[in-house]
PDB file of N, CA and C in Angstrom:
ATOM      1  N   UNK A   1     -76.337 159.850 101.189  1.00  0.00           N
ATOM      2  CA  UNK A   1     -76.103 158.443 101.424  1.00  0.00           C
ATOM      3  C   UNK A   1     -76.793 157.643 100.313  1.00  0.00           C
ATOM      4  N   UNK A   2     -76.258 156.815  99.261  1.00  0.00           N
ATOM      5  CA  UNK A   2     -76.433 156.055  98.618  1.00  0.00           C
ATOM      6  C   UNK A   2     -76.780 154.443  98.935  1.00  0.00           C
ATOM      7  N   UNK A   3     -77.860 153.867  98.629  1.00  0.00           N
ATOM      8  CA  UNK A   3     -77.990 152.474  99.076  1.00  0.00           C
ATOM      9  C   UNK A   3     -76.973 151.811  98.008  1.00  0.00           C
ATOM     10  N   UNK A   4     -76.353 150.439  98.549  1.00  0.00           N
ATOM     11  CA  UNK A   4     -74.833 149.850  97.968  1.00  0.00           C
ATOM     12  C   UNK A   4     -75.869 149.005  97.061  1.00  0.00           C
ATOM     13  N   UNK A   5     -76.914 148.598  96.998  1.00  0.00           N
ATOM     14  CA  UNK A   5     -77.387 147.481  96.383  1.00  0.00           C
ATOM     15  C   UNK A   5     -78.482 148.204  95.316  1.00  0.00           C
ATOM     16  N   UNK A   6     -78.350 148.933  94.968  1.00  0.00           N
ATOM     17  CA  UNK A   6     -79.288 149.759  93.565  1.00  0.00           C
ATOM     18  C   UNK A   6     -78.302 149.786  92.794  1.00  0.00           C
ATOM     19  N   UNK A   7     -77.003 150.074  92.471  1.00  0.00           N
ATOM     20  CA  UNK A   7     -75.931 149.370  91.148  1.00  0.00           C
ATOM     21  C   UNK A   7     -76.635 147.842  90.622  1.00  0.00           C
ATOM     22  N   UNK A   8     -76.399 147.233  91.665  1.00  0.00           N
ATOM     23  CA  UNK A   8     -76.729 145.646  91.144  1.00  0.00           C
ATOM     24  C   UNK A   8     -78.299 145.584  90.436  1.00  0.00           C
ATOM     25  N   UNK A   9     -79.264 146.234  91.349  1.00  0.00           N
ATOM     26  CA  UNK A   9     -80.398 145.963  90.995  1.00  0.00           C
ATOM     27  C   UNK A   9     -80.779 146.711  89.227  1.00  0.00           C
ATOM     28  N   UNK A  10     -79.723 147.814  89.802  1.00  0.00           N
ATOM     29  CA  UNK A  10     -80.082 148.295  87.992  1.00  0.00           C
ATOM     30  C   UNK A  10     -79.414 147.556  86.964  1.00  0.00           C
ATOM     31  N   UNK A  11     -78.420 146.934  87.000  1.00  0.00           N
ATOM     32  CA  UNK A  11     -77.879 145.880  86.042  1.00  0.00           C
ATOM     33  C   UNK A  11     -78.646 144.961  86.007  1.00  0.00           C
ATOM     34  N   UNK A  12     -79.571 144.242  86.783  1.00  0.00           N
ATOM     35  CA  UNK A  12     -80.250 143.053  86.886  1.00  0.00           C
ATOM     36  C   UNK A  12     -81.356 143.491  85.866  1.00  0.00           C
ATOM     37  N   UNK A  13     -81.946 144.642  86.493  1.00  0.00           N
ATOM     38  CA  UNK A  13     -83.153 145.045  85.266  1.00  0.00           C
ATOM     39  C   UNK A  13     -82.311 145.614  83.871  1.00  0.00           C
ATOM     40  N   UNK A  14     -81.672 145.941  83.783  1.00  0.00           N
ATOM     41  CA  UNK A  14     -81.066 146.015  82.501  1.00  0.00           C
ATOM     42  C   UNK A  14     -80.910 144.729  81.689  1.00  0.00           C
ATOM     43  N   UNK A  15     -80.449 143.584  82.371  1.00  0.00           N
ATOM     44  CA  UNK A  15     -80.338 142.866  81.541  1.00  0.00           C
ATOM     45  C   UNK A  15     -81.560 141.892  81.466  1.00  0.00           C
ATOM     46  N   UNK A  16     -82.776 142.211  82.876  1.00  0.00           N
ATOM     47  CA  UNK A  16     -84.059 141.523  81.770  1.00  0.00           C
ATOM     48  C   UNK A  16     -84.518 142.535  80.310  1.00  0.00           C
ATOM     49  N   UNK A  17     -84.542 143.826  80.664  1.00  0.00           N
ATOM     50  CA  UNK A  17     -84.427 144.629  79.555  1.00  0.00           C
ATOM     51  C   UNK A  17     -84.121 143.997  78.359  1.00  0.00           C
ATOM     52  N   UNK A  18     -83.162 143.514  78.372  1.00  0.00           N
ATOM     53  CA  UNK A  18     -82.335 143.316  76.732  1.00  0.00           C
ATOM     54  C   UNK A  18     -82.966 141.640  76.747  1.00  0.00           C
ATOM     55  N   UNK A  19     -83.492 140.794  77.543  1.00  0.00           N
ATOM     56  CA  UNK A  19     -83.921 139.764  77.440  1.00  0.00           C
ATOM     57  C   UNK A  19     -85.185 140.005  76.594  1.00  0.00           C
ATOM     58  N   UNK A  20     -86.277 140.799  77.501  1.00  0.00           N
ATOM     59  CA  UNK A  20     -87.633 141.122  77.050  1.00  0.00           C
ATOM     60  C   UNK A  20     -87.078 142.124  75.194  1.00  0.00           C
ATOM     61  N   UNK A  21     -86.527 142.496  74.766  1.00  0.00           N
ATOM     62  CA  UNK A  21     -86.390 142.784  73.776  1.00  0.00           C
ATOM     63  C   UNK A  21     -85.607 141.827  73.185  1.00  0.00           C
ATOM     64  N   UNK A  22     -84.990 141.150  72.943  1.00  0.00           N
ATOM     65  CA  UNK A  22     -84.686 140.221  72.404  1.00  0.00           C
ATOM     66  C   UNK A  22     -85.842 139.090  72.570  1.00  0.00           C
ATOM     67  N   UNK A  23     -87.004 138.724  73.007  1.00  0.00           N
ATOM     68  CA  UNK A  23     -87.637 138.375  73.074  1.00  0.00           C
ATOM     69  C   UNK A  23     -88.621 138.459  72.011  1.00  0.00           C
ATOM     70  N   UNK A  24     -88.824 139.878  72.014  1.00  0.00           N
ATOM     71  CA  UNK A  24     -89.821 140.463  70.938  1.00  0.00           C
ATOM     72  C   UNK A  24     -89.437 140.775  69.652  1.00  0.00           C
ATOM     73  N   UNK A  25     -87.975 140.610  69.712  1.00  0.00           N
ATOM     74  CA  UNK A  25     -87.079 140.528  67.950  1.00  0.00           C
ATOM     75  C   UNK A  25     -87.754 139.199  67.598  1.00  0.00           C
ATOM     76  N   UNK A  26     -87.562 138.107  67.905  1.00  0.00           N
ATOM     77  CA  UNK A  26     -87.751 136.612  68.430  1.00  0.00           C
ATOM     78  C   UNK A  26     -88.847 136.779  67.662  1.00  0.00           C
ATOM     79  N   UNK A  27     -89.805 137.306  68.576  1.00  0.00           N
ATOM     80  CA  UNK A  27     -91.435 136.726  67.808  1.00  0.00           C
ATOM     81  C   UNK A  27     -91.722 137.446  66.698  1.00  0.00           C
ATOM     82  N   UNK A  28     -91.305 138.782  66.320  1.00  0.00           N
ATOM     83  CA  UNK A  28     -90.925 139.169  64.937  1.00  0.00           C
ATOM     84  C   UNK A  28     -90.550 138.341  63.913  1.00  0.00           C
ATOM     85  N   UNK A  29     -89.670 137.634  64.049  1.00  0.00           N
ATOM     86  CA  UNK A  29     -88.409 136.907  63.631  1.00  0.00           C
ATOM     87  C   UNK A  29     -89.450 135.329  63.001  1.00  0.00           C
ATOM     88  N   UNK A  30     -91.049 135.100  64.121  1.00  0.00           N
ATOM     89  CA  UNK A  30     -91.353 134.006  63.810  1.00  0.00           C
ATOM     90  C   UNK A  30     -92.691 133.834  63.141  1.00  0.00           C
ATOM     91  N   UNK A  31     -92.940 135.461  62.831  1.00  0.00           N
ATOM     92  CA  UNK A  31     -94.231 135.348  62.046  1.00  0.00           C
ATOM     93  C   UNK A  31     -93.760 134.894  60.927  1.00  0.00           C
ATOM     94  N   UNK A  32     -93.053 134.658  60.170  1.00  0.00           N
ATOM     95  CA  UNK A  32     -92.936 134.527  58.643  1.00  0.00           C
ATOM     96  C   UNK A  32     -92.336 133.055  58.791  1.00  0.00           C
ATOM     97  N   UNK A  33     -92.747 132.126  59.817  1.00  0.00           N
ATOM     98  CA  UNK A  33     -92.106 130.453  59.742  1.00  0.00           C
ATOM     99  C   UNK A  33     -93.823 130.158  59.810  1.00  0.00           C
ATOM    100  N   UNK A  34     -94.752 130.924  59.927  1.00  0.00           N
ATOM    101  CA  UNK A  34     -96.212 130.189  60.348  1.00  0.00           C
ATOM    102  C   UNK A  34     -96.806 130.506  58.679  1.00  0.00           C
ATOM    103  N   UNK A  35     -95.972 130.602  57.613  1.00  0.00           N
ATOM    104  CA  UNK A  35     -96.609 130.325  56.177  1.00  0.00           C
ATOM    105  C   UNK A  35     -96.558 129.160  55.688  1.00  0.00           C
ATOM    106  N   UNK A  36     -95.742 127.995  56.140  1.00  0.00           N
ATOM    107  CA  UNK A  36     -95.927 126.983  55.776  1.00  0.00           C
ATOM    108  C   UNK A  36     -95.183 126.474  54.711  1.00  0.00           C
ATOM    109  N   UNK A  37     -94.599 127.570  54.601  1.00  0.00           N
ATOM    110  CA  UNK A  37     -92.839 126.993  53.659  1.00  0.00           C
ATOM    111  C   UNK A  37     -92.206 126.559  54.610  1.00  0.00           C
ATOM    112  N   UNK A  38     -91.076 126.116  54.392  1.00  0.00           N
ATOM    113  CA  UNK A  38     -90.116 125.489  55.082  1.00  0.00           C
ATOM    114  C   UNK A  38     -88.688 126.324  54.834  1.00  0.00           C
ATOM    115  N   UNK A  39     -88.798 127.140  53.393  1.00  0.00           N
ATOM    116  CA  UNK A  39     -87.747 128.142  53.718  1.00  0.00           C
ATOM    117  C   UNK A  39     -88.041 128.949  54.579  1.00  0.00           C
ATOM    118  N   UNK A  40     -89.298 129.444  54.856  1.00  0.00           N
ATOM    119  CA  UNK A  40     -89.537 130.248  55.758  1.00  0.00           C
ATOM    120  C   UNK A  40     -89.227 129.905  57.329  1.00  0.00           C
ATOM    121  N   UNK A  41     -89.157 128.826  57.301  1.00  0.00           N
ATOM    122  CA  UNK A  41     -89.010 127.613  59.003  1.00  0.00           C
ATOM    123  C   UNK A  41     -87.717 127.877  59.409  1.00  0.00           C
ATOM    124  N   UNK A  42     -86.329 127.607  58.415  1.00  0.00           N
ATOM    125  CA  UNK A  42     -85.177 127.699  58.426  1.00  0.00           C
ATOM    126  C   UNK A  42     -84.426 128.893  59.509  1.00  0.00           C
ATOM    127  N   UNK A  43     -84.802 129.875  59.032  1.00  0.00           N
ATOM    128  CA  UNK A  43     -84.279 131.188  59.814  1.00  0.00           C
ATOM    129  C   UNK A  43     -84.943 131.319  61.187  1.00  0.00           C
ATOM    130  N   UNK A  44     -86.293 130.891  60.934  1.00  0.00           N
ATOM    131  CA  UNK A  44     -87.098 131.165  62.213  1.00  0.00           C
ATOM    132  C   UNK A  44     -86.393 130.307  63.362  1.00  0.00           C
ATOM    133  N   UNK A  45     -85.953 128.984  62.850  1.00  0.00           N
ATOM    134  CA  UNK A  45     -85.801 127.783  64.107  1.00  0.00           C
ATOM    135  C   UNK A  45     -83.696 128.502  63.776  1.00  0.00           C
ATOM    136  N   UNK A  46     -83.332 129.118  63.239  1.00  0.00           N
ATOM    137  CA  UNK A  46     -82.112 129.584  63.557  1.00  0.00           C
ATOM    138  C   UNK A  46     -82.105 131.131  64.639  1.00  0.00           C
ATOM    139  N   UNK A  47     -83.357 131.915  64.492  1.00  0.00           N
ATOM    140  CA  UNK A  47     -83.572 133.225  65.634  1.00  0.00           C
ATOM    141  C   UNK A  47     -83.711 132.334  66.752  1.00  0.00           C
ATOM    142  N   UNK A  48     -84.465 130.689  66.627  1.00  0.00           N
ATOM    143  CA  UNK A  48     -84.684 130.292  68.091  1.00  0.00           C
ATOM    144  C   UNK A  48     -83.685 129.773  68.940  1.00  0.00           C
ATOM    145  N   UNK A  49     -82.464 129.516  68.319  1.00  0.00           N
ATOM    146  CA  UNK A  49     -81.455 128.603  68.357  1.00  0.00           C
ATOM    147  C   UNK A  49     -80.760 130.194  69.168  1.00  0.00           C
ATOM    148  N   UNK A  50     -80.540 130.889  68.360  1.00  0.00           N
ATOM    149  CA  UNK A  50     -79.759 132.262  68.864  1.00  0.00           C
ATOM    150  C   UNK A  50     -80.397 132.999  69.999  1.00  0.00           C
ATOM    151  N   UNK A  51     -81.544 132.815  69.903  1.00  0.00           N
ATOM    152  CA  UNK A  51     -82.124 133.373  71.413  1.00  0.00           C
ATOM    153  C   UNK A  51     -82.285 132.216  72.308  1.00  0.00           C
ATOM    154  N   UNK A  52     -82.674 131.213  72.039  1.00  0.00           N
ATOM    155  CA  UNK A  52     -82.130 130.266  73.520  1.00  0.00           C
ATOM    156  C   UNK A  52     -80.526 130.488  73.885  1.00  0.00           C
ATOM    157  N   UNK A  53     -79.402 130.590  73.307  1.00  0.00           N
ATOM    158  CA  UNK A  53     -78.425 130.784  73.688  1.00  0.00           C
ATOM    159  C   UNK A  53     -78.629 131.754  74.917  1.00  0.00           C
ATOM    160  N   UNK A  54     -78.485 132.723  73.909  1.00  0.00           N
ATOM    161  CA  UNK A  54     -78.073 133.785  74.626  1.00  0.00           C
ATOM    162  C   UNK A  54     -79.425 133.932  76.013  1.00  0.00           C
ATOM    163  N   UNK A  55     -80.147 133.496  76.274  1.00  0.00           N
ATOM    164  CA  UNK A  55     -81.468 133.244  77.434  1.00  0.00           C
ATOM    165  C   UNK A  55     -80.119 132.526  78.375  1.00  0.00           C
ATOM    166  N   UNK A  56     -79.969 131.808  78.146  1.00  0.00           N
ATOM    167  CA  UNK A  56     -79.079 130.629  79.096  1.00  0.00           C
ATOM    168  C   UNK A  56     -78.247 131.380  79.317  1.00  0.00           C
ATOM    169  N   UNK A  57     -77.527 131.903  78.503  1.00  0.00           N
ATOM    170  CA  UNK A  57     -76.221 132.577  79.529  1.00  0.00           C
ATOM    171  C   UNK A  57     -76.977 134.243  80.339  1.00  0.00           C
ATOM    172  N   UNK A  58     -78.109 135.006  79.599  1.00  0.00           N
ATOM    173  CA  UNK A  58     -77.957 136.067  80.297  1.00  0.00           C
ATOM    174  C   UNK A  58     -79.160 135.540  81.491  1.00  0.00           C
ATOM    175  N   UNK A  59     -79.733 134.840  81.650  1.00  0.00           N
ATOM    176  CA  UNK A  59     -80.264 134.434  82.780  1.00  0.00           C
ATOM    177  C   UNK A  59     -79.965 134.876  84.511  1.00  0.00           C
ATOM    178  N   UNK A  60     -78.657 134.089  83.998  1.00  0.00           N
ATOM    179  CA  UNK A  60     -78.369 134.245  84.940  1.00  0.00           C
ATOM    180  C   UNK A  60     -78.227 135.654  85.803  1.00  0.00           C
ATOM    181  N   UNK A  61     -77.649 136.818  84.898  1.00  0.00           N
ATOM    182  CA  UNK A  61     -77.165 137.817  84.853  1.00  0.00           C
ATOM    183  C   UNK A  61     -78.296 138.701  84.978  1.00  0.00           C
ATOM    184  N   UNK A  62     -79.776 138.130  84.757  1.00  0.00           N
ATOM    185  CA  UNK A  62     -80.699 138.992  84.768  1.00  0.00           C
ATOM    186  C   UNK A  62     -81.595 139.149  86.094  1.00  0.00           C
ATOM    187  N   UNK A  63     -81.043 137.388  86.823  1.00  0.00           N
ATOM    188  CA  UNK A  63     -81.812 137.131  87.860  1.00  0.00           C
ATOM    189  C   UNK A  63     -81.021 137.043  89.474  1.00  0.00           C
ATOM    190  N   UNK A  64     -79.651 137.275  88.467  1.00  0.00           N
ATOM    191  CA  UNK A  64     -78.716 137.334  89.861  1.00  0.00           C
ATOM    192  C   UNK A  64     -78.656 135.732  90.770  1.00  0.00           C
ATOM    193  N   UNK A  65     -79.078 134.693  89.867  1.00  0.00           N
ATOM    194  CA  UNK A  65     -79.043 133.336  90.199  1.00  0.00           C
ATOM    195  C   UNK A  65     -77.701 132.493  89.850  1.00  0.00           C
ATOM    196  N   UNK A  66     -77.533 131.202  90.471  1.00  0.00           N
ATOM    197  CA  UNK A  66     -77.131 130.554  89.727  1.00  0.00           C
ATOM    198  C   UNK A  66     -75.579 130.761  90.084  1.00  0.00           C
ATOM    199  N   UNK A  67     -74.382 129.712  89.408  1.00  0.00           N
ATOM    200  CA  UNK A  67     -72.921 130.127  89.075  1.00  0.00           C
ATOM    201  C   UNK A  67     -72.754 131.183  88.075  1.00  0.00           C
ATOM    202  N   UNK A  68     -71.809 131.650  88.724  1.00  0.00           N
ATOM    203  CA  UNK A  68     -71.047 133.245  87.334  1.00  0.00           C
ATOM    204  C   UNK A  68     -70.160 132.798  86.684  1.00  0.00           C
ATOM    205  N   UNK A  69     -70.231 131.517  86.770  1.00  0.00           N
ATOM    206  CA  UNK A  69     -68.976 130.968  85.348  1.00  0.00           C
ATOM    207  C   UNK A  69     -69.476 131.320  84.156  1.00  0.00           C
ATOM    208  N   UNK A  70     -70.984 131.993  83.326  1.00  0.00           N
ATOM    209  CA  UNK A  70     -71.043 132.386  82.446  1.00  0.00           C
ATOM    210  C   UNK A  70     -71.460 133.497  82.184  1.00  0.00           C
ATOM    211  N   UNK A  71     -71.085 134.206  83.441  1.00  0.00           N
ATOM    212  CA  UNK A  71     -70.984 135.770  83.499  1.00  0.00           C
ATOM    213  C   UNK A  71     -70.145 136.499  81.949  1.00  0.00           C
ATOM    214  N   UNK A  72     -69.085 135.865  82.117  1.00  0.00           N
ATOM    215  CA  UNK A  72     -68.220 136.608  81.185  1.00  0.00           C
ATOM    216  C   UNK A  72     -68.390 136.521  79.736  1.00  0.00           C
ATOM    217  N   UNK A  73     -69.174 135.048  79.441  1.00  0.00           N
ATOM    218  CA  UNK A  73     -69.692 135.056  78.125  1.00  0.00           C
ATOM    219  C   UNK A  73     -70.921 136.285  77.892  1.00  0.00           C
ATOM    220  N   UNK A  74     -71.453 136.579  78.837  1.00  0.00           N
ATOM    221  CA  UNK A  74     -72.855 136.866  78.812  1.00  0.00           C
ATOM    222  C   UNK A  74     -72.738 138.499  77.399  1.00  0.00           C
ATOM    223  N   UNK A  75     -71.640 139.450  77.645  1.00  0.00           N
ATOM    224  CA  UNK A  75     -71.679 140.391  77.186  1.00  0.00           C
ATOM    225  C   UNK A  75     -71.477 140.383  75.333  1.00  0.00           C
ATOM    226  N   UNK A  76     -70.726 139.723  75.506  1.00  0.00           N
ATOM    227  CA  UNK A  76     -70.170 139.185  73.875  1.00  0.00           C
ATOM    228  C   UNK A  76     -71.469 138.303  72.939  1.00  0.00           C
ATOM    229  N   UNK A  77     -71.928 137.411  73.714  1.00  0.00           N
ATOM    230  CA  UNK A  77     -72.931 136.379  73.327  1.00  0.00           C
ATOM    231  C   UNK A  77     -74.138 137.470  72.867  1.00  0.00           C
ATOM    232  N   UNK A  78     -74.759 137.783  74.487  1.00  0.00           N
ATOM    233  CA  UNK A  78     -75.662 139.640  74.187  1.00  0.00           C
ATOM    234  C   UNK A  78     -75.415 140.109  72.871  1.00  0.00           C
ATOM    235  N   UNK A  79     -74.128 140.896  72.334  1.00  0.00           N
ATOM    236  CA  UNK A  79     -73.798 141.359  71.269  1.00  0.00           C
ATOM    237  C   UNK A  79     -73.723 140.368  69.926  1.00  0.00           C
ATOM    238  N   UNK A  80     -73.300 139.359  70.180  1.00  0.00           N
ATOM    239  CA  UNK A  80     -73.471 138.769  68.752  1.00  0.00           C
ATOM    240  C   UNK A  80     -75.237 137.935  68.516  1.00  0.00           C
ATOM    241  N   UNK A  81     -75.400 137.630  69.539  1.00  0.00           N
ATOM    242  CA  UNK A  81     -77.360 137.428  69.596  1.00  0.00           C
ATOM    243  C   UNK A  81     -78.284 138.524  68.739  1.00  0.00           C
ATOM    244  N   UNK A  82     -77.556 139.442  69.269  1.00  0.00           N
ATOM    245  CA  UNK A  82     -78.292 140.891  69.003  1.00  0.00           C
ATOM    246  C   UNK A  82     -78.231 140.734  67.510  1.00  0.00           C
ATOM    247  N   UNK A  83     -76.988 140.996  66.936  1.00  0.00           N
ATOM    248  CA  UNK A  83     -76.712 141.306  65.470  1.00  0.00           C
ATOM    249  C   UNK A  83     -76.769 140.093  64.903  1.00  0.00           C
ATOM    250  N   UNK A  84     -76.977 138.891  64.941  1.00  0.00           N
ATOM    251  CA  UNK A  84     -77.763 137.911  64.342  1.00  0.00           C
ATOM    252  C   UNK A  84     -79.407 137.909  64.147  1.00  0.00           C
ATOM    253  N   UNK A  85     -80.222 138.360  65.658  1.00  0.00           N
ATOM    254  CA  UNK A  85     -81.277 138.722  64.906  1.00  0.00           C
ATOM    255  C   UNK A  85     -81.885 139.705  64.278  1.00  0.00           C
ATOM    256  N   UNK A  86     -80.851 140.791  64.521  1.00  0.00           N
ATOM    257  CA  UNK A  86     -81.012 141.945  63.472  1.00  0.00           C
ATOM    258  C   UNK A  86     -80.612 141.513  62.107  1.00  0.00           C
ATOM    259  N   UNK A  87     -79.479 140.886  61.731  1.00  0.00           N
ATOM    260  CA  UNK A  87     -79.378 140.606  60.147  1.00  0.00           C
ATOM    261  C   UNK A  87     -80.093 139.536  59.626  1.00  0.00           C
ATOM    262  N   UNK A  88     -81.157 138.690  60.694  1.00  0.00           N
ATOM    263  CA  UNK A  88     -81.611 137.879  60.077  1.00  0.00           C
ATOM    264  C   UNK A  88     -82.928 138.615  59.735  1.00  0.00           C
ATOM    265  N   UNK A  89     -83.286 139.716  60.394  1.00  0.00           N
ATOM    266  CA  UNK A  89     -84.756 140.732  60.450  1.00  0.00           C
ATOM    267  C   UNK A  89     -84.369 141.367  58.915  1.00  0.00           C
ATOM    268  N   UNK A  90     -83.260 142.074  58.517  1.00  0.00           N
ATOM    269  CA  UNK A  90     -82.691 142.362  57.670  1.00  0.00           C
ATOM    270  C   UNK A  90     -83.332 141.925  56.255  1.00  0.00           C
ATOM    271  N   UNK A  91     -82.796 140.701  56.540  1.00  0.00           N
ATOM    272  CA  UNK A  91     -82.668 139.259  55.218  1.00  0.00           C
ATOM    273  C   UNK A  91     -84.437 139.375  54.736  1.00  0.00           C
ATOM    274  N   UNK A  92     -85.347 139.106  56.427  1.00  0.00           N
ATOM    275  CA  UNK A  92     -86.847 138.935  55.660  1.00  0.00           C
ATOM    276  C   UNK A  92     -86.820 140.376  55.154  1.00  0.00           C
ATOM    277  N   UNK A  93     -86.860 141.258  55.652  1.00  0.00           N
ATOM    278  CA  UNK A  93     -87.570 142.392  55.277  1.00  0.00           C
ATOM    279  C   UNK A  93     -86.706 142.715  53.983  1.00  0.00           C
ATOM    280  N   UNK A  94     -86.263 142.636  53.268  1.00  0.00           N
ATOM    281  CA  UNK A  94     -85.407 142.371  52.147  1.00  0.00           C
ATOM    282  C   UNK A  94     -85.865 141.220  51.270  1.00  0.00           C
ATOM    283  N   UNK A  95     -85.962 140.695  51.511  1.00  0.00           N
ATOM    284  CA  UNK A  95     -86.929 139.158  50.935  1.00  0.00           C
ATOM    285  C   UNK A  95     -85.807 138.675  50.583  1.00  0.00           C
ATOM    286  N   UNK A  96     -84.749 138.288  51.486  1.00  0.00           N
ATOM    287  CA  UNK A  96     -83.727 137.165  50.602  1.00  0.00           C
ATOM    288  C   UNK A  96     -83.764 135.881  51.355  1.00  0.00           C
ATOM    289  N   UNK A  97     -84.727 135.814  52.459  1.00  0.00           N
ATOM    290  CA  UNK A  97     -84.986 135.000  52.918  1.00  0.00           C
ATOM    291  C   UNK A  97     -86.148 134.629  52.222  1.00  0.00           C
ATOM    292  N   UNK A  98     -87.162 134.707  52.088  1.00  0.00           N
ATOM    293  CA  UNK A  98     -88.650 134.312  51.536  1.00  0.00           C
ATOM    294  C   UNK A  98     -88.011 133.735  50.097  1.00  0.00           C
TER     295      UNK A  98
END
């Protein structure tokens, strides 16, 4: 006998999962805006822009709150969040950002 409500609960922690790591891309993403350039500011306040997004829509999805009208964005947004702050991690560690 399987409990019906451990599917849901494991998607719920899955997607704080990918929150709390996208989180920590994030603060990666914001050591190199605290040098005091302003090129350096640019990308940082663009990882913040891309992770508040995607916070707002997977929120919901993480906490099981709220309307599911942005359920369906949530997976796509996830994926392009993701590979924005990976190519922007990219760019510093490459120095074509600096």
């Amino acid at each position: 006998m399987t409990d019906a409500g451990l599917p849901v609960e494991r998607t719920r922690l899955a997607w704080r999962r990918t929150l709390l790591t996208l989180t920590v891309v994030l603060l990666l993403q914001l050591r190199p805006a605290f040098t005091g350039r302003v090129r350096d500011a640019v990308p940082a306040g663009a990882a913040v822009a891309v992770w508040l997004a995607v916070l707002v829509v997977d929120w919901r999805r993480a906490t099981g709150t709220g309307p599911r009208r942005l359920s369906r964005l949530s997976m796509p947004l996830t994926a392009l969040g993701a590979a924005a702050l990976a190519l922007l991690g990219v760019a510093h560690v490459l120095g074509r950002v600096h």
